[in-house]
Structure formats: C-alpha cells, structure tokens
C-alpha atoms as a PDB file:
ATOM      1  CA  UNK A   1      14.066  13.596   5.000  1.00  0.00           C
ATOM      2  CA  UNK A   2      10.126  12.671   4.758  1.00  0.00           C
ATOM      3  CA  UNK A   3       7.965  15.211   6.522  1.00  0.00           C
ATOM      4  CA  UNK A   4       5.594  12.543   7.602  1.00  0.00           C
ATOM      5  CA  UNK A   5       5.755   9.203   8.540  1.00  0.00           C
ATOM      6  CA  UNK A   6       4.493   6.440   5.866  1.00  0.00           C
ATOM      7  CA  UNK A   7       0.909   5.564   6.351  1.00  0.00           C
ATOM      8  CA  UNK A   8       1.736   1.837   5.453  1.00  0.00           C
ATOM      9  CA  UNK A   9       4.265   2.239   8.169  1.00  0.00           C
ATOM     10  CA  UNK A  10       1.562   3.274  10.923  1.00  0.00           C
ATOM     11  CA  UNK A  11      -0.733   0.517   9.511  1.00  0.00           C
ATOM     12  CA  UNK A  12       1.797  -2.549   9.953  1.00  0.00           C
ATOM     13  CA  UNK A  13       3.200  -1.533  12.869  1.00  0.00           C
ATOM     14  CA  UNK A  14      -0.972  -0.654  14.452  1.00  0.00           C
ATOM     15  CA  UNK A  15      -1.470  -4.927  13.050  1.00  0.00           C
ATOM     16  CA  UNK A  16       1.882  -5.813  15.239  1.00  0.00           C
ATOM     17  CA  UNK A  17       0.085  -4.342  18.147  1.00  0.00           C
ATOM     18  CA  UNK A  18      -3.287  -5.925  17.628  1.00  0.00           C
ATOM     19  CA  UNK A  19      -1.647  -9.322  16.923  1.00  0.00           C
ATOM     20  CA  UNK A  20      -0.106  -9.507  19.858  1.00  0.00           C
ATOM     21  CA  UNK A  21      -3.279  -8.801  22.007  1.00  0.00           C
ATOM     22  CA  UNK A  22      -4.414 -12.238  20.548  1.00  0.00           C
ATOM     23  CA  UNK A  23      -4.097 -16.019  20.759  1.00  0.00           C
ATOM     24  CA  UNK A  24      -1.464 -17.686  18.200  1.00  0.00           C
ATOM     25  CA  UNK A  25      -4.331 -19.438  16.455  1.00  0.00           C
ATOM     26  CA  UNK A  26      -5.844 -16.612  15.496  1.00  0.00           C
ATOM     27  CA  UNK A  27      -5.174 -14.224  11.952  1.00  0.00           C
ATOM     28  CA  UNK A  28      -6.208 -11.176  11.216  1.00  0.00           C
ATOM     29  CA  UNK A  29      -9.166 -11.316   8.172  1.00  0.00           C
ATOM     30  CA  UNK A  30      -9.591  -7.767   8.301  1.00  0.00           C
ATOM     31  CA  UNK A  31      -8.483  -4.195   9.415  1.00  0.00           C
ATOM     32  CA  UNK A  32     -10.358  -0.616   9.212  1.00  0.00           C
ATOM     33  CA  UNK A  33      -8.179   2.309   9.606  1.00  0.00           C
ATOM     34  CA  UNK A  34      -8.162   5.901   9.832  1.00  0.00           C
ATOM     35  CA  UNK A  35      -5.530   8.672   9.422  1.00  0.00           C
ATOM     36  CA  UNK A  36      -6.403  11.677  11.910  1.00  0.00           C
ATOM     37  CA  UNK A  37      -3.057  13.708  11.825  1.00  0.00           C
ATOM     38  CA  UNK A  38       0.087  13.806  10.252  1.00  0.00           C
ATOM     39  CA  UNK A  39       2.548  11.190  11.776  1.00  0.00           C
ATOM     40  CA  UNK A  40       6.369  12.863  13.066  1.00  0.00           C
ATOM     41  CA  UNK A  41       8.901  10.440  11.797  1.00  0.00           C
ATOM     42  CA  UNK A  42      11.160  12.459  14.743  1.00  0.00           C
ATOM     43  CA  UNK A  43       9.261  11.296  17.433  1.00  0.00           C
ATOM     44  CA  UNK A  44       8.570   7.421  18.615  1.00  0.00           C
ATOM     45  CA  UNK A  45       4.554   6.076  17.743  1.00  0.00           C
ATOM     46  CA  UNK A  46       2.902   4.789  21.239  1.00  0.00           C
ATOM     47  CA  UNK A  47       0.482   2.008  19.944  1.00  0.00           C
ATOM     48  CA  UNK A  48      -2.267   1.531  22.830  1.00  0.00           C
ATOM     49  CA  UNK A  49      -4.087  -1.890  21.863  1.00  0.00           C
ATOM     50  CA  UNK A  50      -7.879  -2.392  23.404  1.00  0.00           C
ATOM     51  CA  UNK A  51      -9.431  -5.818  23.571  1.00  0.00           C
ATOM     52  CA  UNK A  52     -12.659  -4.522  22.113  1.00  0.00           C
ATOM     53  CA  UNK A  53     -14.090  -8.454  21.997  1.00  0.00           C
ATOM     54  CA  UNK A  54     -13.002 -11.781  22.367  1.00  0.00           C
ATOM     55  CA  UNK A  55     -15.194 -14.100  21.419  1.00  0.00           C
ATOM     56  CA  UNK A  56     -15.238 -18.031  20.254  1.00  0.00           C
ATOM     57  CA  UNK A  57     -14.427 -17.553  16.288  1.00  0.00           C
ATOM     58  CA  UNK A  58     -13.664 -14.084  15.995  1.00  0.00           C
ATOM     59  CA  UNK A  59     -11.656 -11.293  18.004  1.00  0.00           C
ATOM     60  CA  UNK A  60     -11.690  -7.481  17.916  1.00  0.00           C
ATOM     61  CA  UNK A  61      -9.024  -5.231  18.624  1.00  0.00           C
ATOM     62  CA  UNK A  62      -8.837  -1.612  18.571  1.00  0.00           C
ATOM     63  CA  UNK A  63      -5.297   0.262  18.093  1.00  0.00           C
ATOM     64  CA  UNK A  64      -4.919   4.034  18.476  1.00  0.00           C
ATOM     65  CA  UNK A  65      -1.646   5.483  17.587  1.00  0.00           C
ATOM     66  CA  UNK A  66      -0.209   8.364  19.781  1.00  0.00           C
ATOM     67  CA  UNK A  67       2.348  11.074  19.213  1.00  0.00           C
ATOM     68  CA  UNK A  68       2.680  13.971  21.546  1.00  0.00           C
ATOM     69  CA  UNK A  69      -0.032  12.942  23.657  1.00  0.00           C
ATOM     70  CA  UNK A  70      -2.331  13.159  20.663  1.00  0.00           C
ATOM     71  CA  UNK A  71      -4.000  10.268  18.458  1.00  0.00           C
ATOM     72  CA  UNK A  72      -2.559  10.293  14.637  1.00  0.00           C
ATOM     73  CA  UNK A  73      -4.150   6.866  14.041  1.00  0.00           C
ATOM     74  CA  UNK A  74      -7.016   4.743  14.656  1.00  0.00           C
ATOM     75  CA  UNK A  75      -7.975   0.817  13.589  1.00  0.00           C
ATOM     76  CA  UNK A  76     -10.313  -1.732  14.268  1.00  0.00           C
ATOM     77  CA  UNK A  77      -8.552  -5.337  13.620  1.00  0.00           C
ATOM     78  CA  UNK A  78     -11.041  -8.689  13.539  1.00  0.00           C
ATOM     79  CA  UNK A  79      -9.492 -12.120  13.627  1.00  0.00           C
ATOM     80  CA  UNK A  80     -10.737 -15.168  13.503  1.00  0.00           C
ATOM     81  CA  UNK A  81      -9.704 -18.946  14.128  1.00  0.00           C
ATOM     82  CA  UNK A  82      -9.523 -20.747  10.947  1.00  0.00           C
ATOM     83  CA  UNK A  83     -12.554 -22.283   9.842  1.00  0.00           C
ATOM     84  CA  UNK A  84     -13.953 -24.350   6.529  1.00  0.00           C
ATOM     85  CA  UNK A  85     -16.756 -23.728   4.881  1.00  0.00           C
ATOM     86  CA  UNK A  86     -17.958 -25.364   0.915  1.00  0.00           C
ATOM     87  CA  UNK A  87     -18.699 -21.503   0.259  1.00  0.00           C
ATOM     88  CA  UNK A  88     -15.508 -20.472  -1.557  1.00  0.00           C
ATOM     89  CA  UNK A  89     -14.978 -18.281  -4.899  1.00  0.00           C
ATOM     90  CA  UNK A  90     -12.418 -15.710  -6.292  1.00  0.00           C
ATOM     91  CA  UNK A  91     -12.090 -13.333  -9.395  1.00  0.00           C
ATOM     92  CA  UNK A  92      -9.670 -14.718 -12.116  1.00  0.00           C
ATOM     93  CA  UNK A  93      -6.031 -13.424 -11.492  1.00  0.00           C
ATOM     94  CA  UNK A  94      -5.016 -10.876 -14.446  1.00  0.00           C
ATOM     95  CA  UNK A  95      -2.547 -12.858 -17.245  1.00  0.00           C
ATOM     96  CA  UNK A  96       0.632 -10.534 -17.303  1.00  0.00           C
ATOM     97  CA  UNK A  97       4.142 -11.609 -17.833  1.00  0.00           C
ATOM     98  CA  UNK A  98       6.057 -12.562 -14.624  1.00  0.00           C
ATOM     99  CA  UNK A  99       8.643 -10.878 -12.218  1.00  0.00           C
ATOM    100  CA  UNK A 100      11.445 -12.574 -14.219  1.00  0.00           C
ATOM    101  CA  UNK A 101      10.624 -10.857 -17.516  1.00  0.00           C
ATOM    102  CA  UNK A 102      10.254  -7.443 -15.796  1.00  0.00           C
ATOM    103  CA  UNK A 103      12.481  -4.608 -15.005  1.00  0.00           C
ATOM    104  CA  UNK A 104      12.760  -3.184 -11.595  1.00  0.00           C
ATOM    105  CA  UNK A 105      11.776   0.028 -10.597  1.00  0.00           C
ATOM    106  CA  UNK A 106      15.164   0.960  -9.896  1.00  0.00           C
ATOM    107  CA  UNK A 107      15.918   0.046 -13.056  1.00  0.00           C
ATOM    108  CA  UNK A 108      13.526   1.705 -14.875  1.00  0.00           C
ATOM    109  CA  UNK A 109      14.505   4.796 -12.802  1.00  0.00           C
ATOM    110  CA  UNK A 110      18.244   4.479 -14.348  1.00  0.00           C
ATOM    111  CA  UNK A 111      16.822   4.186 -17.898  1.00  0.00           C
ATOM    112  CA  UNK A 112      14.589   7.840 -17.173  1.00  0.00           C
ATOM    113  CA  UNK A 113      17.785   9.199 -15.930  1.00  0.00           C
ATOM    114  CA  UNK A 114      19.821   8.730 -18.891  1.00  0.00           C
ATOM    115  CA  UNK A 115      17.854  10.679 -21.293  1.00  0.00           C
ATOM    116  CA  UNK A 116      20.005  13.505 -21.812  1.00  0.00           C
ATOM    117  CA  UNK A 117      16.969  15.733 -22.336  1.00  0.00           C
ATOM    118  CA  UNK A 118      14.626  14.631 -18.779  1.00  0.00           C
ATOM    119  CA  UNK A 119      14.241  18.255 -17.137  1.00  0.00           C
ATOM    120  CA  UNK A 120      16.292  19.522 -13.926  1.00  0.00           C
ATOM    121  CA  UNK A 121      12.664  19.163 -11.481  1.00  0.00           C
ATOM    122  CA  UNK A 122      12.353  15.773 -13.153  1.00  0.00           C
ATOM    123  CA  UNK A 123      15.244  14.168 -12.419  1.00  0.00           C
ATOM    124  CA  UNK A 124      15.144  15.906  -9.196  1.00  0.00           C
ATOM    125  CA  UNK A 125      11.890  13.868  -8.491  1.00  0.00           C
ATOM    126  CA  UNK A 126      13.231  10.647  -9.595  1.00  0.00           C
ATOM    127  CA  UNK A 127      16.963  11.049  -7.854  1.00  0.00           C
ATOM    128  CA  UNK A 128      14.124  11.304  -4.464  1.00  0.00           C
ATOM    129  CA  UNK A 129      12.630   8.325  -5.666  1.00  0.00           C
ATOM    130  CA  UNK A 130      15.364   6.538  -5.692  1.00  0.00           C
ATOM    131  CA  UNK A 131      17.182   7.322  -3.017  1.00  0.00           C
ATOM    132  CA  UNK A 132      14.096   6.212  -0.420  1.00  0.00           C
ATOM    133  CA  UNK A 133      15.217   3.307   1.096  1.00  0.00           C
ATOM    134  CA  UNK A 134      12.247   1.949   0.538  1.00  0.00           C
ATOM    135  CA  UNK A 135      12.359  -2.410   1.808  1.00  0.00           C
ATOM    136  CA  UNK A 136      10.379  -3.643  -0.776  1.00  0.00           C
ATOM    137  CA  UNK A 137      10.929  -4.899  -4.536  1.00  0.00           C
ATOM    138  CA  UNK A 138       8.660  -3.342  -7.420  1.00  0.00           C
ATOM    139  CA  UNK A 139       8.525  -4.398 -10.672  1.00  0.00           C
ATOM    140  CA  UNK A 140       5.723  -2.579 -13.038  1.00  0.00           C
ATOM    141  CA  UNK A 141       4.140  -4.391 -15.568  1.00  0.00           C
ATOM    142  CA  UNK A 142       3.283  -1.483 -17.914  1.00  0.00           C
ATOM    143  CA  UNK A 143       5.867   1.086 -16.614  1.00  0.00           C
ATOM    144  CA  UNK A 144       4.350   4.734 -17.160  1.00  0.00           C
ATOM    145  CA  UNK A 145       5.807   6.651 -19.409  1.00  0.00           C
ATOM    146  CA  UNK A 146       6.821  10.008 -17.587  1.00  0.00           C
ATOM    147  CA  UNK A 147       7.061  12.079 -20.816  1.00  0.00           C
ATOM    148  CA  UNK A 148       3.501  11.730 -21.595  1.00  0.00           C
ATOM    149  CA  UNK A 149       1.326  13.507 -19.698  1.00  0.00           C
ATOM    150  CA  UNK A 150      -2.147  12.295 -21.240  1.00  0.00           C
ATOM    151  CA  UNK A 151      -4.663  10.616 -19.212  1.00  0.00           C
ATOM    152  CA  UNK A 152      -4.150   7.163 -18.516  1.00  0.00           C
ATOM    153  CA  UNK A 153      -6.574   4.769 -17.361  1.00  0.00           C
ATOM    154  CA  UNK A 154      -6.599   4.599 -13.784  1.00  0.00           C
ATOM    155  CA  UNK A 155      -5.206   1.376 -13.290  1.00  0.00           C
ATOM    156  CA  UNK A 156      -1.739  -0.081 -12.227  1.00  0.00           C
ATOM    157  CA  UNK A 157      -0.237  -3.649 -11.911  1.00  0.00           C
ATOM    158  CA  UNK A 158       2.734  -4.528 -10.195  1.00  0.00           C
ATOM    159  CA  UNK A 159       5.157  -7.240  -8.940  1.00  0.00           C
ATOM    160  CA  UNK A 160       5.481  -6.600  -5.343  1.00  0.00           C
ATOM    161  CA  UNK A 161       7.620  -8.513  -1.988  1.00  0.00           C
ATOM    162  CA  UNK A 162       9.553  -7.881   0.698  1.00  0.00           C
ATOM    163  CA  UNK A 163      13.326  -7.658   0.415  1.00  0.00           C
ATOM    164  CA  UNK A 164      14.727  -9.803   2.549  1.00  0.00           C
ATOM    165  CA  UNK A 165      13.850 -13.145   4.044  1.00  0.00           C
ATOM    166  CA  UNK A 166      10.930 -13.282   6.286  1.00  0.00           C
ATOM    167  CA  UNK A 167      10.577 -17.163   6.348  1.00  0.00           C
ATOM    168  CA  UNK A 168       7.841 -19.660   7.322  1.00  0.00           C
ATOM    169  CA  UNK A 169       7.121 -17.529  10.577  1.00  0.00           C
ATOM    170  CA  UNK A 170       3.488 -17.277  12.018  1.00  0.00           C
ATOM    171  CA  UNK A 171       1.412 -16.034   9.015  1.00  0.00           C
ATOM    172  CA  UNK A 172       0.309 -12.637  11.448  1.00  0.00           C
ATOM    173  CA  UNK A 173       4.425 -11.305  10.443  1.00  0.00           C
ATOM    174  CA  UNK A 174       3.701 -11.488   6.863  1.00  0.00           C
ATOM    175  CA  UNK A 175      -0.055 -10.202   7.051  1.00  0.00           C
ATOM    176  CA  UNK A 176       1.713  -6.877   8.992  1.00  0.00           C
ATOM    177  CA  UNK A 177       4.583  -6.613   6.282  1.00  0.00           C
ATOM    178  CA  UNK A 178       1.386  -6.624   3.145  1.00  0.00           C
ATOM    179  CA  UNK A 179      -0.069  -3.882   5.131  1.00  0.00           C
ATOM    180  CA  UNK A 180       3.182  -2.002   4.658  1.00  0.00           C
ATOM    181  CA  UNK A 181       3.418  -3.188   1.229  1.00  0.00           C
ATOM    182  CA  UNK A 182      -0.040  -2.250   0.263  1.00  0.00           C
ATOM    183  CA  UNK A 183       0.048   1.576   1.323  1.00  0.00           C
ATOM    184  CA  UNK A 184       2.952   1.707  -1.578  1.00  0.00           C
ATOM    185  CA  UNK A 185       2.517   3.569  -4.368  1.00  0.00           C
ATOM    186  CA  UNK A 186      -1.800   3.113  -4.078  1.00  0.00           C
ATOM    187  CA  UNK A 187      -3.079   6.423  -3.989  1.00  0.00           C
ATOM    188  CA  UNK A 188      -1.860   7.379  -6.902  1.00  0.00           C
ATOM    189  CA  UNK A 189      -3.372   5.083  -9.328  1.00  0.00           C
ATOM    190  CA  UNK A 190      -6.138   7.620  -8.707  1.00  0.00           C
ATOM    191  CA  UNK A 191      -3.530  10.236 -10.271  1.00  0.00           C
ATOM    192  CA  UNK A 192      -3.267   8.229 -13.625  1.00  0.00           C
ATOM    193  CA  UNK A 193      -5.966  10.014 -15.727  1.00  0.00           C
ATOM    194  CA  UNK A 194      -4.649  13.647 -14.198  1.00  0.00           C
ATOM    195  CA  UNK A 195      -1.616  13.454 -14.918  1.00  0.00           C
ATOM    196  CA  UNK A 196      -1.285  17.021 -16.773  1.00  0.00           C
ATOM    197  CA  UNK A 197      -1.821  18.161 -13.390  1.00  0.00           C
ATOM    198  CA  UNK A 198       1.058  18.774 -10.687  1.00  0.00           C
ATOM    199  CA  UNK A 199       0.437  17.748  -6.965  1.00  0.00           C
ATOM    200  CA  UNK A 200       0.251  19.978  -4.392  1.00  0.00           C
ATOM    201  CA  UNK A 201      -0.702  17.371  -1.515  1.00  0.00           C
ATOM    202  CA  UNK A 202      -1.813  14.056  -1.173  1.00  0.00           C
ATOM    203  CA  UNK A 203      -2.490  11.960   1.960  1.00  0.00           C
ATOM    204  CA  UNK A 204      -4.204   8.987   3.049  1.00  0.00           C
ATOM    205  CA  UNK A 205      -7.596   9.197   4.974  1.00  0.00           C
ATOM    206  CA  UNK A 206      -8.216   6.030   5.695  1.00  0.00           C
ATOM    207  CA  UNK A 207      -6.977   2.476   4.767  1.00  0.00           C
ATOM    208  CA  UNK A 208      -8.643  -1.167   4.741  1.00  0.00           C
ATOM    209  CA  UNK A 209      -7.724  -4.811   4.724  1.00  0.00           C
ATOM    210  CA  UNK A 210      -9.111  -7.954   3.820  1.00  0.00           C
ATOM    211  CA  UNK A 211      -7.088 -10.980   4.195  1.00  0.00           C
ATOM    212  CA  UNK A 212      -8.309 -14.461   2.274  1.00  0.00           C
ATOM    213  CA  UNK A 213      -5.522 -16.853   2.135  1.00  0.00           C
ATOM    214  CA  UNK A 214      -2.145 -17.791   3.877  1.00  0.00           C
ATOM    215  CA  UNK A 215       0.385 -15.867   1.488  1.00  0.00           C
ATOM    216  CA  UNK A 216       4.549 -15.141   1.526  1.00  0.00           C
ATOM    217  CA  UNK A 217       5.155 -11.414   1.742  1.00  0.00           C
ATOM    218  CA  UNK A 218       8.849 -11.830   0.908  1.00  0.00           C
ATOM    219  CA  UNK A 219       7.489 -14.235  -2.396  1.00  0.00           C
ATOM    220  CA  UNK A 220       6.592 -12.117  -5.589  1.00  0.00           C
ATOM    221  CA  UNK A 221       2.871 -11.090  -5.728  1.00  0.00           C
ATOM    222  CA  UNK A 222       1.106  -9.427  -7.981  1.00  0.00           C
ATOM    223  CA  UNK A 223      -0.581  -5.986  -6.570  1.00  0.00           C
ATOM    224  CA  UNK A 224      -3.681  -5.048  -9.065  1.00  0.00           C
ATOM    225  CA  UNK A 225      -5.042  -1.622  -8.363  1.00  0.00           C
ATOM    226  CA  UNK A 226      -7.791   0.269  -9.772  1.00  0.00           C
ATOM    227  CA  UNK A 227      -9.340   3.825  -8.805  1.00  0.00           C
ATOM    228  CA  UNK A 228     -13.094   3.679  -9.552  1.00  0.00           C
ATOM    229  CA  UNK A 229     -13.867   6.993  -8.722  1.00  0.00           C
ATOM    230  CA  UNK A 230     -12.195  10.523  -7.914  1.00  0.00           C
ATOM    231  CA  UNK A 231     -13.949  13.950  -6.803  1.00  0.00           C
ATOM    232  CA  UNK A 232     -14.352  16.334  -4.304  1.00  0.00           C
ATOM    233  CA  UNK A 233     -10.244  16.725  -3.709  1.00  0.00           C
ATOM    234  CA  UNK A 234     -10.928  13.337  -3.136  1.00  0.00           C
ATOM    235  CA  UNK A 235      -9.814   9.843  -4.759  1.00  0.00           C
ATOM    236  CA  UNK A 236     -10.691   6.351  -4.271  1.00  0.00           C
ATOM    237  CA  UNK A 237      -8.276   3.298  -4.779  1.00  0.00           C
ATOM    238  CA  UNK A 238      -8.979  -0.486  -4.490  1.00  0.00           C
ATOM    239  CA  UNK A 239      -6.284  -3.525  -4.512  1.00  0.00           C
ATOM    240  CA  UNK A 240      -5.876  -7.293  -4.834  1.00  0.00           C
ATOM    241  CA  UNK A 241      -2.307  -8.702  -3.530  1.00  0.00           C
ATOM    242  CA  UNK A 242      -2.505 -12.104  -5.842  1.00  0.00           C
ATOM    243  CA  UNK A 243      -0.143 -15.153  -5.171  1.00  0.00           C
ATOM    244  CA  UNK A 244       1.812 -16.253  -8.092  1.00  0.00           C
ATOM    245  CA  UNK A 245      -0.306 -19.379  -8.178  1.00  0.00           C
ATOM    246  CA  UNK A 246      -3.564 -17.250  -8.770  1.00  0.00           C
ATOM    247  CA  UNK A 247      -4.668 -17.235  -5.189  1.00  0.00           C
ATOM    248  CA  UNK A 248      -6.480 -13.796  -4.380  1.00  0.00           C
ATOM    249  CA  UNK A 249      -4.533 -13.676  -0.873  1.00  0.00           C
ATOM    250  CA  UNK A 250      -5.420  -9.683   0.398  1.00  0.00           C
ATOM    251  CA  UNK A 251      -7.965  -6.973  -0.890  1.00  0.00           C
ATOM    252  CA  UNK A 252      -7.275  -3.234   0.253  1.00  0.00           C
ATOM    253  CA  UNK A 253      -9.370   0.093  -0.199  1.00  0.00           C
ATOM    254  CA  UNK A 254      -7.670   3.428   0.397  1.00  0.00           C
ATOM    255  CA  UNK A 255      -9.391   6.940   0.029  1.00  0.00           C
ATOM    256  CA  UNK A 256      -7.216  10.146   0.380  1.00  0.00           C
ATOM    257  CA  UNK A 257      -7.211  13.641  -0.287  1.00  0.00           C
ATOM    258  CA  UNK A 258      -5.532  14.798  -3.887  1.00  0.00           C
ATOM    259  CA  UNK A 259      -4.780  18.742  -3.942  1.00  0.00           C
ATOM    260  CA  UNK A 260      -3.500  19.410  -7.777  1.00  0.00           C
ATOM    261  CA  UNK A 261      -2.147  22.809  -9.235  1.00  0.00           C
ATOM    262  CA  UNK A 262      -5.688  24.542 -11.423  1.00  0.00           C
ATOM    263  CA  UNK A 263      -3.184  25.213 -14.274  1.00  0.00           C
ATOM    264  CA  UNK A 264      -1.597  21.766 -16.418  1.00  0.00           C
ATOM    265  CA  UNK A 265       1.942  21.539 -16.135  1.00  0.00           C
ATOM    266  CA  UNK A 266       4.504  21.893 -18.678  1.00  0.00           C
ATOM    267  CA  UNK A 267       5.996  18.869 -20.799  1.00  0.00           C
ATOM    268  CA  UNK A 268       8.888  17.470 -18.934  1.00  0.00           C
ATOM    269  CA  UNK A 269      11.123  17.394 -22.195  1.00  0.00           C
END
C-alpha cells in the first residue's frame, strides 16, 4: 500500500471543493497549490472551502486540506464567467503519432517483463507499477528505455484520459479529473537526464493550473512536459494537456523535492 496519498488526488478533490462554493456559470481558469505535509491515505481528507472573493467576472476560493486536525494542503482557485475577447494565441501542438499507433503503458510494462535477463529489484519496480490501480490510460510516445541509464533530455510526451466515461457533464468535473491526471507521472521528467542515479525521495511542493479551453478528460490528450531547470534537491516541471484537435486546453507547473543516492547505480541487466 502507498505511504502517502497522491498529490493529484489532494489537488482534484481541493477543485471539487472550490467548485462547489461557486455559481454553475462559472470555471475554474486557474489553481495555485501547495503541499505542507504528507497526506495519510488511512485517514479521510476534510476540505474546508473559503469564499476569499466573489466578484462580477472572476471568483476566488481558498481550500485547505485537513488530516488530524492539521493542514496537509493549501490552494487558491480563480474562476471566471466566460468572456470573449479578439486577443487569442497558442503555441503549435507537437506532431507525434496518435493514441491508435501507440502501445499502452501496461503494455509496454509486459514487454520489460519478458526479458529473461531484467534484474529481481527491476521487475520488482515494474510488478508495483503495474499493479497501481491507477484510473487513467497512458500511452508514451517515445517509451524510455529502462536498460539505459544515460541522460536523457528532460522531456516526456504522452497520450493521456480518463478510463471510463465521464460524459458531457458541467466542464468543472472534467477540469477536477485533469488535475488528477496532470500530477501523473510529472515530476519525474525532471529525473530524465539523472537517470544513473537511484531515488531516495521525491515529493511534490507545490502544483499549478491554468485552464484555456473547454476539453474531454475521458477523450485522448496529449500531455507535453518539459523540466527547464533542476538544483538545490530541487526540480522544476512544466505541462501542456493538448486536445487532439491542437487546442492547448490546460498548462501545469510542478516543483518538488528530488533526494538521489551520491553513488550511480548499477546497470539493470
């Protein structure tokens, strides 16, 4: 069993909350959180929501999550009522091939485990992987190889939705299942060019949200993630959720700690 609860978890659950606190009309454009303890997936979450401001276009709620008696969580959530404006632009989606062409991650998985040669910790690690019952379809688009340990650039795309059907439900549902979605699998894009390195601990500090465009979390989108930066036991990620049809729906930030072993690690063959 997990030792801690999911950060994504905290986060959609935290946007549940602070939707509800608001008119119908109104979506969430953006969320700033923070991570103050470790979450007890034993225990139940008490979300209290304040109505920081209500105003005529935008809204701000603030969420604190509580777990014995103490705050493991904190966010700020702005929404606003729809509004147009002629000043509109968005990066270029990145050309990759789609979810179709693309093994799963459980698949890939399968394909690790059948090497005859994967070592015992390995295959450990990816039998723990795999049997997280984790709600969400991932499909990589450049799988990484886990018998090389060179550096990689630190940068990831993948095919991500929601198992399941959510349906045409009020767009606030799907903006608090992305926020689960986008906690997945982040961080460690800021891992990719350390990868001789084992992990001793890695958390999230804190976790943002920008949402552009009505979107289907249970449709395929493509999750583009970058880490510009990592230092100081420290790493910084950055995301764009992109709708099949090249619309840049959500952009995320994450920064969290990243404690590694001072020796490399031996080859996994």
């Amino acid at each position: 069993a997990t030792q801690r609860l999911f950060g994504g978890q905290i986060v959609g659950q935290a946007l549940v909350a602070a939707a509800r606190a608001v008119t119908r009309d109104e979506q969430v454009h953006s969320l700033h959180c923070y991570f103050v303890r470790a979450g007890d997936p034993r225990v139940p979450v008490l979300y209290e929501v304040e109505r920081t401001r209500t105003g005529k276009s935008f809204s701000v709620r603030s969420v604190k999550a509580i777990q014995h008696g103490k705050p493991i969580f904190t966010c700020q959530a702005s929404f606003q009522l729809s509004q147009v404006s002629p000043v509109q632009h968005q990066f270029t989606m990145p050309a990759v091939p789609p979810p179709e062409d693309l093994l799963t991650q459980e698949e890939l998985i399968q394909k690790f485990l059948q090497n005859p040669n994967l070592a015992e910790r390995y295959r450990k690690h990816l039998n723990k992987i795999q049997a997280e019952d984790v709600p969400i379809d991932i499909k990589p688009v450049n799988p990484p190889d886990i018998f090389c340990s060179e550096p990689q650039e630190p940068k990831q795309l993948f095919w991500v939705r929601a198992r399941g059907y959510i349906g045409e439900t009020d767009m606030k549902v799907h903006c608090c299942v992305a926020a689960y979605i986008s906690d997945y699998a982040f961080l460690g894009t800021a891992l990719l060019p350390h990868r001789q390195y084992r992990i001793k601990f890695m958390v999230s500090l804190d976790h943002s949200m920008w949402f552009h465009a009505p979107f289907r979390a249970d449709h395929w989108m493509l999750y583009e993630c970058e880490s510009p930066w990592a230092g100081g036991c420290r790493g910084l990620v950055q995301g764009r959720l992109w709708r099949r049809d090249g619309v840049l729906a959500v952009t995320c930030a994450q920064e969290g700690v990243i404690r590694v072993e001072q020796t490399p690690k031996q080859s996994k063959l």
